[in-house]
Protein backbone atom coordinates (compact mmCIF):
# COMPACT_ATOMS: atom_id res chain seq x y z
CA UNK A 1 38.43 -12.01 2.67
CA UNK A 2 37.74 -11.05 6.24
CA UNK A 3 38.54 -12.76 9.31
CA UNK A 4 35.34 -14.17 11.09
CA UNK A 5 34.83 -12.35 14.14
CA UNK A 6 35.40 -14.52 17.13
CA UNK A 7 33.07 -14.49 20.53
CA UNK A 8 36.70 -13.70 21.95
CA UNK A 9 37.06 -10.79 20.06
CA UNK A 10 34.24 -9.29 20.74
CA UNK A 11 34.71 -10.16 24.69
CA UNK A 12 37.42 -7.88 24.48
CA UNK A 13 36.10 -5.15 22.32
CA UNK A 14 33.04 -4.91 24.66
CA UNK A 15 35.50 -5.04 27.79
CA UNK A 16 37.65 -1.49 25.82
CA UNK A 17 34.68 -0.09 25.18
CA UNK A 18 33.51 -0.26 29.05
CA UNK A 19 36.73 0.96 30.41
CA UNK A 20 37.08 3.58 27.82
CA UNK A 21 33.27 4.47 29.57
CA UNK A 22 34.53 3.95 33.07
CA UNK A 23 37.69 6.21 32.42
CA UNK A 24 35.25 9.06 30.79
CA UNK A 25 32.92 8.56 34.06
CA UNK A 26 35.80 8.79 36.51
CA UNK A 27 38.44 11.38 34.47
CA UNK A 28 35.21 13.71 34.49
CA UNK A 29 34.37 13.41 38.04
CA UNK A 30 37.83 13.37 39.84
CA UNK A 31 39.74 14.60 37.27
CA UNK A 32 42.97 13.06 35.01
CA UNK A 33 45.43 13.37 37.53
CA UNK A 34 42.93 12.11 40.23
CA UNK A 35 41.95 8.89 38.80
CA UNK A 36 44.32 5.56 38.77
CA UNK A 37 44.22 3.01 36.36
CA UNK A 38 43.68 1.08 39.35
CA UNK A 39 40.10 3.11 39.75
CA UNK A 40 39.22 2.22 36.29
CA UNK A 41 39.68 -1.04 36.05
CA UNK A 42 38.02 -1.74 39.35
CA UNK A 43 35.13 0.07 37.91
CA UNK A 44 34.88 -2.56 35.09
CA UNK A 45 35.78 -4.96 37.81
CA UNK A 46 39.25 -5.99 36.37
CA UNK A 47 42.80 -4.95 38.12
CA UNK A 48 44.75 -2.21 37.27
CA UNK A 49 47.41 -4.10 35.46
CA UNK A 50 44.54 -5.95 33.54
CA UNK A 51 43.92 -2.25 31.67
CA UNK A 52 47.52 -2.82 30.32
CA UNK A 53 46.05 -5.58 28.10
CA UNK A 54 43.90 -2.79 26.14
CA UNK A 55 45.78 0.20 26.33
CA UNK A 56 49.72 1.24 26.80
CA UNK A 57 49.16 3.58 30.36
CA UNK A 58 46.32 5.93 31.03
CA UNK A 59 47.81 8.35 28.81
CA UNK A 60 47.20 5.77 25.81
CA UNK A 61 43.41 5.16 27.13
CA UNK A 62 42.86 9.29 27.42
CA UNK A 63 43.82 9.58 23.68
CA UNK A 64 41.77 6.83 22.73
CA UNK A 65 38.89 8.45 24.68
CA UNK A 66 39.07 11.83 22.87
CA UNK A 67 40.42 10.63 19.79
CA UNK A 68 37.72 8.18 19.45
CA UNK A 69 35.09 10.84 20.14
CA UNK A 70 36.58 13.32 17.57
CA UNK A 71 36.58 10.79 15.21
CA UNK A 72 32.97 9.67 15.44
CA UNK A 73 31.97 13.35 15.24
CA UNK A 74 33.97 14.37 11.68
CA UNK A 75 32.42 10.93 10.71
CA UNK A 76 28.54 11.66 11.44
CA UNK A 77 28.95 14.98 10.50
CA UNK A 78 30.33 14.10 7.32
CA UNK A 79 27.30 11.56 7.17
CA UNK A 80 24.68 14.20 7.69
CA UNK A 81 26.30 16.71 5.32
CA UNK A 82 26.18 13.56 2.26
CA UNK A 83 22.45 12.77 3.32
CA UNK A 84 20.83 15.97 2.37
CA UNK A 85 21.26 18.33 -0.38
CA UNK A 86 18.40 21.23 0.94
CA UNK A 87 20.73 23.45 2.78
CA UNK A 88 18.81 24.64 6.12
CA UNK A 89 18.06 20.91 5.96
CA UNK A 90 21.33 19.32 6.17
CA UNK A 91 21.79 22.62 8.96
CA UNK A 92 19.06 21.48 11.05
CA UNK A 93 20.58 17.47 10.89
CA UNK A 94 23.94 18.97 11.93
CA UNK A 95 22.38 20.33 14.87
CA UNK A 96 20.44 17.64 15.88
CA UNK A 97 23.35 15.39 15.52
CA UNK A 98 25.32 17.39 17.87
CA UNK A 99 22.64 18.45 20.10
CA UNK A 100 22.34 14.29 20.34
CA UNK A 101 25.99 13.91 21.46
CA UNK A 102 26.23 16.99 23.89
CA UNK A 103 23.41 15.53 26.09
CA UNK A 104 24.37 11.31 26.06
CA UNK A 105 28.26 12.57 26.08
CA UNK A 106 28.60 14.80 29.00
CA UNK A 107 31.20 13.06 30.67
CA UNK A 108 33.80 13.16 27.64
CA UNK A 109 32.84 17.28 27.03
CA UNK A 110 33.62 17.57 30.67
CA UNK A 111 36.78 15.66 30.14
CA UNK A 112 37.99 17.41 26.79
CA UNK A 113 37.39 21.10 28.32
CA UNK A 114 39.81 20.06 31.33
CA UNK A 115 42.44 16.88 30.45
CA UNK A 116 42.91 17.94 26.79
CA UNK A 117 46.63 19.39 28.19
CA UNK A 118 47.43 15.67 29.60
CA UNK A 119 47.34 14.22 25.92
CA UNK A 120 51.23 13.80 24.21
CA UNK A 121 51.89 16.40 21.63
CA UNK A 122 51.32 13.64 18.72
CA UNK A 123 47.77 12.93 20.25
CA UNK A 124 46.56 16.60 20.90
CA UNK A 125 47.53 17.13 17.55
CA UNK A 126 45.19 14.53 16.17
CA UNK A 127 42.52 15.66 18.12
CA UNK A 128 42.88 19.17 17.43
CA UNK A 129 43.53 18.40 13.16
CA UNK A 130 39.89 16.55 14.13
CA UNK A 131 38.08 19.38 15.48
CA UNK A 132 39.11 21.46 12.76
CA UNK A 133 37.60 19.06 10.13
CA UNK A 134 34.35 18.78 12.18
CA UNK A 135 34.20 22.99 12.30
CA UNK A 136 34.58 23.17 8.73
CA UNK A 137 31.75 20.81 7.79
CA UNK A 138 29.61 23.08 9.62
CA UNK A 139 31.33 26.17 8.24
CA UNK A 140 30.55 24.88 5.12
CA UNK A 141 26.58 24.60 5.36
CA UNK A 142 26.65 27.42 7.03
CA UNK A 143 28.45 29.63 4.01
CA UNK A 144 25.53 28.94 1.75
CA UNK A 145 23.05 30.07 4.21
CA UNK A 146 23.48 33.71 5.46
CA UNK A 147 26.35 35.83 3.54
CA UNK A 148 29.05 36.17 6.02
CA UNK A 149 32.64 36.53 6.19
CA UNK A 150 34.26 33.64 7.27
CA UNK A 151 35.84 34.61 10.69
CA UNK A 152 32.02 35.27 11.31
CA UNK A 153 31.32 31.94 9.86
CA UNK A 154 33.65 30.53 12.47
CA UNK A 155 32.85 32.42 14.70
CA UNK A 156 28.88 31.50 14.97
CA UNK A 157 29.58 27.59 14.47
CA UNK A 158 31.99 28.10 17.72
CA UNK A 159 29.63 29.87 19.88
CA UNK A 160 26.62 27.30 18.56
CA UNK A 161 29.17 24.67 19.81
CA UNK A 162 29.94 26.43 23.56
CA UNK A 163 26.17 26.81 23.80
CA UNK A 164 25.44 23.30 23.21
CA UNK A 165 28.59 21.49 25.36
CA UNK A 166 28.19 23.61 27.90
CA UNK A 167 24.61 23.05 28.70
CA UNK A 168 24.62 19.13 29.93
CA UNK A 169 26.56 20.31 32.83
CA UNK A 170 24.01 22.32 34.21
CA UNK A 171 20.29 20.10 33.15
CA UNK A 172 19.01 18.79 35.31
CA UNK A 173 16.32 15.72 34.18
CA UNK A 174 14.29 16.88 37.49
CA UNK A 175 13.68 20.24 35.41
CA UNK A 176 12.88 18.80 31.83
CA UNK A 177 13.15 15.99 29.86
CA UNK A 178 15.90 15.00 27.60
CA UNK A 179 13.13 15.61 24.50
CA UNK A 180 12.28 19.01 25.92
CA UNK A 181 15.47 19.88 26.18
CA UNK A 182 17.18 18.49 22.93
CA UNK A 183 14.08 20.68 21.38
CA UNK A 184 14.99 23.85 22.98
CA UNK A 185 19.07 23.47 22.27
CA UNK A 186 18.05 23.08 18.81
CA UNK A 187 15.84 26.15 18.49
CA UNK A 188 18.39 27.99 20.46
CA UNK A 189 21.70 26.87 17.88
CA UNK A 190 19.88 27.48 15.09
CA UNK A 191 19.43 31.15 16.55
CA UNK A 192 22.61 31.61 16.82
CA UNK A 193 24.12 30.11 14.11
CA UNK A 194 21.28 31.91 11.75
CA UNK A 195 20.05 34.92 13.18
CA UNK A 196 21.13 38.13 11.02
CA UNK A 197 24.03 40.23 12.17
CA UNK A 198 23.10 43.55 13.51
């Protein structure tokens, strides 16, 4: 039997989910080191020492922000890869998935590329364990679409994955549109993760 959810409990849910959004915001802006819990809760409009009622330090709430992420990644991945059994199919969903979170998750790409060294041992080890489980779903498709070796397996799904975190740094929505530009990611990745060697 589960306990009924409370209008308390989700007060406080929704209040760690907006400062795990505020500390993505500010950690990819001024940086880890440059940002005080002090910023974040004042962000969310709480004090500093109010953040200590959701997380341990801001060591605690950086884990949870890239743990979290990694997390929901291996999950929709896996979802995609259960949900169809046509092979370019389920490659083409995998894309699209993560072409989806590169451009609404810029902030927390920004944020893994620099402050993954300020995690603890114990949490950068989760997060990398998590990124190796989302690399091998795609692996995976991949393998039973172009004959390959896998270091070139890896290899592709890696580079697909550079292109598409890499490019919400530098689009701008004065240039295209999020549609225009989710479509021309996805041709691109499927390029590169399909295109015959040589």
């Amino acid at each position: 039997m589960t306990t009924p959810i409370t209008a308390r409990d989700r007060a406080k849910a929704e209040r760690t989910d907006a400062i795990l959004a505020a500390a993505a915001r500010l950690f990819a802006h001024r940086g880890y080191s440059g940002t005080s819990l002090e910023d974040i809760g004042a962000a969310v409009g709480i004090s500093g020492p109010a953040v200590y009622r959701h997380f341990a330090g801001k060591q605690a709430l950086l884990a949870a922000l890239l743990i979290g992420v990694s997390e929901r990644l291996v999950s929709g991945g896996e979802t995609v890869s259960a949900s169809h059994t046509a092979p370019l199919q389920r490659m083409r969903e995998l894309v699209d998935f993560h072409v989806d979170f590169a451009l609404g998750n810029a902030d927390v790409i920004r944020v893994q590329d620099r402050d993954l060294a300020h995690l603890s041992p114990d949490a950068r080890s989760d997060v990398r364990r998590l990124q190796r489980a989302y690399i091998e779903l795609w692996i995976a498709g991949l393998d039973e679409l172009i004959g390959a070796s896998r270091d070139e397996l890896r290899l592709r799904v890696q580079a697909c994955f550079g292109l598409l975190n890499s490019t919400p740094h530098s689009t701008s929505a004065a240039i295209r549109s999020r549609r225009d530009t989710a479509e021309l990611l996805t041709t691109m990745a499927l390029a590169a993760l399909l295109t015959p060697a040589g």
